[in-house]
N, C-alpha and C. Protein backbone atom coordinates (compact mmCIF):
# COMPACT_ATOMS: atom_id res chain seq x y z
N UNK A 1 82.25 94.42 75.70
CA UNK A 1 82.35 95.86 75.87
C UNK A 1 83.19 96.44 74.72
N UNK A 2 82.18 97.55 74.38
CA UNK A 2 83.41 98.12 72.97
C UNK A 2 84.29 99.29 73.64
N UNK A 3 85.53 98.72 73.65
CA UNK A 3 86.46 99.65 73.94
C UNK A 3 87.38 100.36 73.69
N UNK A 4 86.88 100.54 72.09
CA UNK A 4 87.60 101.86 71.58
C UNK A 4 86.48 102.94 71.72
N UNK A 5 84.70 102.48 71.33
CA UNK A 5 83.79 103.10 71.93
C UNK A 5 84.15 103.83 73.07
N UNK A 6 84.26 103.22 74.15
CA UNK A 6 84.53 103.55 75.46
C UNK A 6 85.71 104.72 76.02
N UNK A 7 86.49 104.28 74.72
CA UNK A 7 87.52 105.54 75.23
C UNK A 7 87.74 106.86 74.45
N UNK A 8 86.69 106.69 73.22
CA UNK A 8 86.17 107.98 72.53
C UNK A 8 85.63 108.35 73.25
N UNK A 9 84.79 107.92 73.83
CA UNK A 9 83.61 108.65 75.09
C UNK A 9 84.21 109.74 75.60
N UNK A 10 85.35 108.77 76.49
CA UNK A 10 86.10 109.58 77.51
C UNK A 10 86.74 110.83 76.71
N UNK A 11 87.62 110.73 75.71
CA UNK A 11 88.37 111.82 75.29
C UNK A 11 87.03 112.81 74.60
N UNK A 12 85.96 112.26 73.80
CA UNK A 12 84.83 113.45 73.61
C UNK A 12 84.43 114.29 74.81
N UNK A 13 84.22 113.73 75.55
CA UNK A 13 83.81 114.33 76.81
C UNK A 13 84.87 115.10 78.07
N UNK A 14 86.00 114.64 77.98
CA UNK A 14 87.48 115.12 78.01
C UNK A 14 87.83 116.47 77.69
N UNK A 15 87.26 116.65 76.13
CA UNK A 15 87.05 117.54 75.35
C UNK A 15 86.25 118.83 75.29
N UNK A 16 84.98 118.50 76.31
CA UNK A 16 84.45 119.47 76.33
C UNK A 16 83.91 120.07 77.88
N UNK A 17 85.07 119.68 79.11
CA UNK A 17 84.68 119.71 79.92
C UNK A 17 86.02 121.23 80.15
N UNK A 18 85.51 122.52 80.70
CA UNK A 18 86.17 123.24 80.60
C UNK A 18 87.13 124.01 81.44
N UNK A 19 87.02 123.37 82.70
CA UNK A 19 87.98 123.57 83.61
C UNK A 19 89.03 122.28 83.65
N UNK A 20 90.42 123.13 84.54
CA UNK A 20 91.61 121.56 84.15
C UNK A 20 90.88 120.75 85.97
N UNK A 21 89.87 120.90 86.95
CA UNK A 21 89.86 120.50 87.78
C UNK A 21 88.42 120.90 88.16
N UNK A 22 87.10 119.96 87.31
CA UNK A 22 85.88 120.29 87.63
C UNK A 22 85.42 119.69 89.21
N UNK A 23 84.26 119.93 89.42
CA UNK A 23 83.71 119.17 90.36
C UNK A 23 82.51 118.42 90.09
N UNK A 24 83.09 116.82 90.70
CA UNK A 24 81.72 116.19 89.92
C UNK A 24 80.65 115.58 91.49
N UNK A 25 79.93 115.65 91.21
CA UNK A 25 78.98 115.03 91.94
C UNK A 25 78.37 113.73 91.82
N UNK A 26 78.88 112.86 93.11
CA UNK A 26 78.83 111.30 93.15
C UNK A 26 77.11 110.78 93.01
N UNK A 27 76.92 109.97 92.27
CA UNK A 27 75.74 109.16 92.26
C UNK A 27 75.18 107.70 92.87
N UNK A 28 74.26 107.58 93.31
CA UNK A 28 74.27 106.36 94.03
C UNK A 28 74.73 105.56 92.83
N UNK A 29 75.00 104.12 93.46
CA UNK A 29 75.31 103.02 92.72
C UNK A 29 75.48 101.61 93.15
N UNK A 30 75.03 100.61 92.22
CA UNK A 30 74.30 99.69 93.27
C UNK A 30 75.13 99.03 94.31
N UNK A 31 76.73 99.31 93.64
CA UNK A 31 77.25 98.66 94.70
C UNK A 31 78.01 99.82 96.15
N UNK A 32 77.25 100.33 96.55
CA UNK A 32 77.39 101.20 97.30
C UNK A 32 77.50 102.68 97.24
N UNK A 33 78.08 102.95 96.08
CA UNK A 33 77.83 104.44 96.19
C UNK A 33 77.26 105.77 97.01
N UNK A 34 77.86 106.64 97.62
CA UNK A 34 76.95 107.58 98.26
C UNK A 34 76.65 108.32 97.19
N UNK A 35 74.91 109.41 97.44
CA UNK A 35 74.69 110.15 96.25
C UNK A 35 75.19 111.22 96.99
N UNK A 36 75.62 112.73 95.91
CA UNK A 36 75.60 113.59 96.28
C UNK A 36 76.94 114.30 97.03
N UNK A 37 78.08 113.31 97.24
CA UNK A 37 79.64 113.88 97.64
C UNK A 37 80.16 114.48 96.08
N UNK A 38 80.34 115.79 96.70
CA UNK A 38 80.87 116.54 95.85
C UNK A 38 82.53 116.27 96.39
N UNK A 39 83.13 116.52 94.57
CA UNK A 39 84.62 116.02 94.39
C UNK A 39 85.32 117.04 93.60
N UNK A 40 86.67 117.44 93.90
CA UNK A 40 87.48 118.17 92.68
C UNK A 40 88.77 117.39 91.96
N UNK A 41 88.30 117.06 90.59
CA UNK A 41 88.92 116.11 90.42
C UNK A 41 89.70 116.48 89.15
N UNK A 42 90.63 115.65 88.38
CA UNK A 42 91.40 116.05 87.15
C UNK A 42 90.20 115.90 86.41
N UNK A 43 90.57 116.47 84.84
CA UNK A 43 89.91 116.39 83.97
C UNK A 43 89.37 115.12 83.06
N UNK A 44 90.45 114.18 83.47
CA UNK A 44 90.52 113.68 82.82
C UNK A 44 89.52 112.16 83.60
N UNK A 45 90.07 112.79 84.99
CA UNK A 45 89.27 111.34 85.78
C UNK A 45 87.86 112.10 85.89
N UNK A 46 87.55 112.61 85.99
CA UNK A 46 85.83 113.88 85.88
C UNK A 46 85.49 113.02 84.60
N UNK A 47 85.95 112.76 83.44
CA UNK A 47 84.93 112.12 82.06
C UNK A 47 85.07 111.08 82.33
N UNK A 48 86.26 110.15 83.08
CA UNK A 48 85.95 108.84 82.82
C UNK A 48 84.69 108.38 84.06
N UNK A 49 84.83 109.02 85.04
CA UNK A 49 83.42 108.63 85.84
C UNK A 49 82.07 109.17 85.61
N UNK A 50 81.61 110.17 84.99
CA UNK A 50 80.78 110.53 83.87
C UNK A 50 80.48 109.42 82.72
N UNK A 51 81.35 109.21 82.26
CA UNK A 51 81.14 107.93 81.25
C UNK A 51 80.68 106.43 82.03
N UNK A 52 81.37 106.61 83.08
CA UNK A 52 80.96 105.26 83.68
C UNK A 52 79.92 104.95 84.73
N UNK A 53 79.09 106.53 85.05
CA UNK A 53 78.19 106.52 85.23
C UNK A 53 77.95 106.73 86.71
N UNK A 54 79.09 106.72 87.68
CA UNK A 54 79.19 107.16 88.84
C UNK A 54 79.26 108.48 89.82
N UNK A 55 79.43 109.69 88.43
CA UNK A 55 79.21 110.68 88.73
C UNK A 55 78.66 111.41 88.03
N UNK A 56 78.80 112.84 87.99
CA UNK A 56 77.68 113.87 87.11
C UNK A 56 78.43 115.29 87.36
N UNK A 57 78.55 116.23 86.30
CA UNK A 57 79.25 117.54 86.65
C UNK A 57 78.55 118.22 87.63
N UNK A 58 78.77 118.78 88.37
CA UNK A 58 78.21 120.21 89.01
C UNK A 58 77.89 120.93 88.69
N UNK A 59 76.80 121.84 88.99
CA UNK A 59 76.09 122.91 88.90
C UNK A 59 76.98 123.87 89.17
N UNK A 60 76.76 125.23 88.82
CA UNK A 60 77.57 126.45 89.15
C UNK A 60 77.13 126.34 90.31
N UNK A 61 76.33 126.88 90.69
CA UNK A 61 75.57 126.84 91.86
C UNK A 61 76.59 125.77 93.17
N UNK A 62 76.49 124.84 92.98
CA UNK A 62 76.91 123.34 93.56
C UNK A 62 78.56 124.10 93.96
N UNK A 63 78.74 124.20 92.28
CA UNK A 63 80.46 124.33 92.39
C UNK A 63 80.84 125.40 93.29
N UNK A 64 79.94 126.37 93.21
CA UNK A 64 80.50 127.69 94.14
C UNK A 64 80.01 127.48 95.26
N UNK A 65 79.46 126.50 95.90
CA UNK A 65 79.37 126.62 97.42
C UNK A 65 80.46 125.74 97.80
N UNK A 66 80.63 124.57 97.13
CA UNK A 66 81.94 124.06 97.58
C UNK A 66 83.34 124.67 97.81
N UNK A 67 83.39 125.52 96.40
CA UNK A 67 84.70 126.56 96.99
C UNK A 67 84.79 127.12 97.82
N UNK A 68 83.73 127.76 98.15
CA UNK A 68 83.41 128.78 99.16
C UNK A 68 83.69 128.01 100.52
N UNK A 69 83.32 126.86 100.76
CA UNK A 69 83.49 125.58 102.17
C UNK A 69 85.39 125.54 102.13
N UNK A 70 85.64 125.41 100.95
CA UNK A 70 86.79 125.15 100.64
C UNK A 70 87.70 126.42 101.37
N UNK A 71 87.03 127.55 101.20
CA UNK A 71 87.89 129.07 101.05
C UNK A 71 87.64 129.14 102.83
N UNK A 72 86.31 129.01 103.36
CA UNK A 72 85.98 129.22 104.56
C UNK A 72 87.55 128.26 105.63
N UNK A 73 87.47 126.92 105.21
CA UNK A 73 88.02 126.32 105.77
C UNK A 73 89.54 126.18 105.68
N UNK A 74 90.24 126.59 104.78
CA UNK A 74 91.53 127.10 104.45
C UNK A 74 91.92 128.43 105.42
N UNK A 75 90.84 129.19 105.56
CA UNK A 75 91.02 130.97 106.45
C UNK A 75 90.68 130.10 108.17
N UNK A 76 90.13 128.91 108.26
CA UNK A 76 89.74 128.23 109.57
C UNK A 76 90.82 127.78 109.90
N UNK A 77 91.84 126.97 108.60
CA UNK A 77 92.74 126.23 109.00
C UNK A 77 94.16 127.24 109.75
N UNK A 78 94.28 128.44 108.57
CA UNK A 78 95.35 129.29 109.00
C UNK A 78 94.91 130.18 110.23
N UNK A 79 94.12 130.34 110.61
CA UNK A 79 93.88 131.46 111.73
C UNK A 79 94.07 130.15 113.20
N UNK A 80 93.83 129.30 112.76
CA UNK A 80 94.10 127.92 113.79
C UNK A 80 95.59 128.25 114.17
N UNK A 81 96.56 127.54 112.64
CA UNK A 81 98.02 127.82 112.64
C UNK A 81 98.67 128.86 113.31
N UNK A 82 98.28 130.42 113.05
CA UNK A 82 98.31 131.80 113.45
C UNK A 82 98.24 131.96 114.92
N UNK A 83 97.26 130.94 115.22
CA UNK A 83 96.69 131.19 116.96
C UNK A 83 97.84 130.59 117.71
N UNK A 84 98.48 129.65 116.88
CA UNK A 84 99.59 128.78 117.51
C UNK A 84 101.09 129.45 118.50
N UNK A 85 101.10 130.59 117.18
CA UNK A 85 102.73 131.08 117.45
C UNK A 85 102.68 131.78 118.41
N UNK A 86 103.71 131.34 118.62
CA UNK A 86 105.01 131.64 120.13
C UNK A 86 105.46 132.93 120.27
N UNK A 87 104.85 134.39 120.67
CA UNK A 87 105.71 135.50 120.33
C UNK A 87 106.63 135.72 122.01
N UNK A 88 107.61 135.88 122.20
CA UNK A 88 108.27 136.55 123.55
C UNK A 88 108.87 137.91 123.46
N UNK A 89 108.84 138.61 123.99
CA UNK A 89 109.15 139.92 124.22
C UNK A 89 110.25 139.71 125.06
N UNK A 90 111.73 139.95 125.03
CA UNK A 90 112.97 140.21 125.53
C UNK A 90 113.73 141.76 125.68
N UNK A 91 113.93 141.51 126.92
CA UNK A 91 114.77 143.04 127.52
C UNK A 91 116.12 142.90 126.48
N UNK A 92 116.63 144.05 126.48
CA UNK A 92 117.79 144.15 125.93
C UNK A 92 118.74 143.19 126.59
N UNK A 93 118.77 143.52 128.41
CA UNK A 93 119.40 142.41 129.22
C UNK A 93 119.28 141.02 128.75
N UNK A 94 117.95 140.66 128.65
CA UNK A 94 117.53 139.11 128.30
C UNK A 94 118.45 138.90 127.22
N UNK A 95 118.42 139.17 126.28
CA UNK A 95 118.86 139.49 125.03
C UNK A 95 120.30 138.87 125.37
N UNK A 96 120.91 139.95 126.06
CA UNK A 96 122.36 139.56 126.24
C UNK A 96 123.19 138.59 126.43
N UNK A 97 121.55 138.18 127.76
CA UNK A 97 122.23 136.85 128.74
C UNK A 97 121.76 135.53 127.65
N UNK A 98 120.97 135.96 127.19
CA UNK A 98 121.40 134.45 126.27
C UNK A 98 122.26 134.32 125.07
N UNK A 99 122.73 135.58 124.64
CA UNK A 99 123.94 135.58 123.92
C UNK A 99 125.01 134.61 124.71
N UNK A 100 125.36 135.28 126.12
CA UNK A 100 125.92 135.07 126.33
C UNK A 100 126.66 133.31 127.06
């Protein structure tokens, strides 16, 4: 394996990938791989699995429905959190007696 080849790859492709956190899309592979799990990953690990053949960039298309799952489920997670809290309403009395 030529592996200074191998790691020009990566930094060419490093190079021209233009977000710091693309999303790549997994490819089958023979030793198990699922196709098709979309990932948000560094930049830097996005070229080296591109180079190595296990994944593939995303489509705009691709990329913006994932955010969007992403955005849905972040507003799912906090309105969850939100539903949680504890509000009590205290008399001035109440108030007192547990001052006191």
């Amino acid at each position: 394996m030529d592996l200074r080849g191998y790691y020009q790859n990566i930094r060419a492709l490093e190079a021209k990938i233009e977000e710091a956190f693309p999303i790549v899309v997994s490819v089958a592979t023979v030793d198990g791989g699922r196709e098709g799990v979309l990932t948000e990953v560094a930049r830097g690990l996005a070229a080296k699995m591109i180079v190595e053949g296990v994944a593939r960039l995303a489509t705009t298309e691709e990329s913006q429905a994932l955010r969007e799952q992403q955005a849905e489920a972040k507003r799912a997670a906090e309105l969850a959190a939100a539903s949680k809290v504890r509000l009590a309403v205290l008399t001035r009395a109440d108030l007192e007696q547990l001052k006191a």
